[in-house]
C-alpha atoms as a PDB file:
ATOM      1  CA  UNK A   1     -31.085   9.597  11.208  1.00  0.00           C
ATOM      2  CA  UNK A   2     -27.684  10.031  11.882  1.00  0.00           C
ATOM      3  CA  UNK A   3     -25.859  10.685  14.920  1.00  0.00           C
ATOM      4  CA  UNK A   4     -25.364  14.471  15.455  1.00  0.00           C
ATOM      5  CA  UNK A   5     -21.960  16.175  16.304  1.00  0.00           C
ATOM      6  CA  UNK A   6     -21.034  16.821  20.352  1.00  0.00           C
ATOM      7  CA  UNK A   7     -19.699  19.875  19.138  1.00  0.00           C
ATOM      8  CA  UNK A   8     -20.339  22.940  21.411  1.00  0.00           C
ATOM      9  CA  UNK A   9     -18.312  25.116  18.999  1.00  0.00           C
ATOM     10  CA  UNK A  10     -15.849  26.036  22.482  1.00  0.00           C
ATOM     11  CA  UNK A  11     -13.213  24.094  20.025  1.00  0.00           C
ATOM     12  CA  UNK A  12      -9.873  24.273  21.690  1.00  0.00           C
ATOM     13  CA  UNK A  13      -7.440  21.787  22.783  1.00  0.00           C
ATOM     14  CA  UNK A  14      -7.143  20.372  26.431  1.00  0.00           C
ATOM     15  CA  UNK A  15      -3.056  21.624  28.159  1.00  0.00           C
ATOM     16  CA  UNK A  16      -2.389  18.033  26.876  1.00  0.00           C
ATOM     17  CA  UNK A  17      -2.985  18.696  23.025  1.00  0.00           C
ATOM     18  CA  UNK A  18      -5.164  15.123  23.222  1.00  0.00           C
ATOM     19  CA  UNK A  19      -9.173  16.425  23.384  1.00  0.00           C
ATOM     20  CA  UNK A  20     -11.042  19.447  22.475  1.00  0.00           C
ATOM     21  CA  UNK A  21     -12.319  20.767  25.888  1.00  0.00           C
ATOM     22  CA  UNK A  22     -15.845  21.635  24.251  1.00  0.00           C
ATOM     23  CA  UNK A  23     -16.695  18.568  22.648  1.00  0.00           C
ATOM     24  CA  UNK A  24     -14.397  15.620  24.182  1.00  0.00           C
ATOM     25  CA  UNK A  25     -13.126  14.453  20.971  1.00  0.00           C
ATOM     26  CA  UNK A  26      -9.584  13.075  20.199  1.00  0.00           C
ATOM     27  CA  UNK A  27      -8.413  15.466  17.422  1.00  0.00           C
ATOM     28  CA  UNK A  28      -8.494  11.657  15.278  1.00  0.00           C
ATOM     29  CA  UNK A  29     -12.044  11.834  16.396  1.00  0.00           C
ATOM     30  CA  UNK A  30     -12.548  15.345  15.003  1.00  0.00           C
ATOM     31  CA  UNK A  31     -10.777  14.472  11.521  1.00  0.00           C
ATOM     32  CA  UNK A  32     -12.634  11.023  11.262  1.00  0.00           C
ATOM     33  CA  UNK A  33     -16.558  12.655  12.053  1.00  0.00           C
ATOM     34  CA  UNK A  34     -17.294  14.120   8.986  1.00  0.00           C
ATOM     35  CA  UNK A  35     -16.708  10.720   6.988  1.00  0.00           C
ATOM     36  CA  UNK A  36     -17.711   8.069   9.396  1.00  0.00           C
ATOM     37  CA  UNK A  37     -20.418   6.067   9.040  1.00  0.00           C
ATOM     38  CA  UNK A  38     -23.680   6.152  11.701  1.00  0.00           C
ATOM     39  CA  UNK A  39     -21.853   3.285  13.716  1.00  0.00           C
ATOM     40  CA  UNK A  40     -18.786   4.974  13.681  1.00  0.00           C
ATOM     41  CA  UNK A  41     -20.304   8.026  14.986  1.00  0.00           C
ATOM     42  CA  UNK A  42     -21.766   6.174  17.700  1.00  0.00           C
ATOM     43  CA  UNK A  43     -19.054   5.208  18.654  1.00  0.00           C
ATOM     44  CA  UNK A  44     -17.407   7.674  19.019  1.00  0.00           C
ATOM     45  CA  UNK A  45     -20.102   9.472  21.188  1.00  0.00           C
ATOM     46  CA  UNK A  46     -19.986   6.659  23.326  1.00  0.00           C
ATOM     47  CA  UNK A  47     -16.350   7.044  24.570  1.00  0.00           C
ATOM     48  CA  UNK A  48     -16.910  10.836  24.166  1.00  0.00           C
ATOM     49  CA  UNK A  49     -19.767   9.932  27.272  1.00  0.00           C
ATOM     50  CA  UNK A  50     -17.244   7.589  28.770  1.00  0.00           C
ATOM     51  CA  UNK A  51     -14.691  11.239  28.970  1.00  0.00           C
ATOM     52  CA  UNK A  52     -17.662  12.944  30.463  1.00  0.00           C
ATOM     53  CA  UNK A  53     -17.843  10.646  33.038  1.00  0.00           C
ATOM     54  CA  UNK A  54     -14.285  10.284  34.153  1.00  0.00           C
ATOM     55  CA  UNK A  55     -13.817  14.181  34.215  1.00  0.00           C
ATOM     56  CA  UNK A  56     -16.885  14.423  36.857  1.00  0.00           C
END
């Protein structure tokens, strides 16, 4: 089963332009989702948890 999407649908950009404040994504991350594989999905929600983390 593949990995579903963080998104929250709150999609907007953080003051930086860098991460969508709902979802945590890099906007690469965001263009990249729909295409990548399960481990590349992953992956990405692994360093989307590793954002979580650092913002607490």
């Amino acid at each position: 089963m593949s990995p579903a999407s963080p998104c929250i649908k709150l999609c907007q950009l953080d003051e930086s332009g860098n991460h969508c404040i709902g979802c945590l994504r890099t906007l690469d991350e965001l263009r990249q989702w729909s295409k990548a594989s399960d481990e590349e999905k992953q992956a990405i929600l692994d360093r989307v948890s590793h954002r979580a983390i650092e913002q607490v």
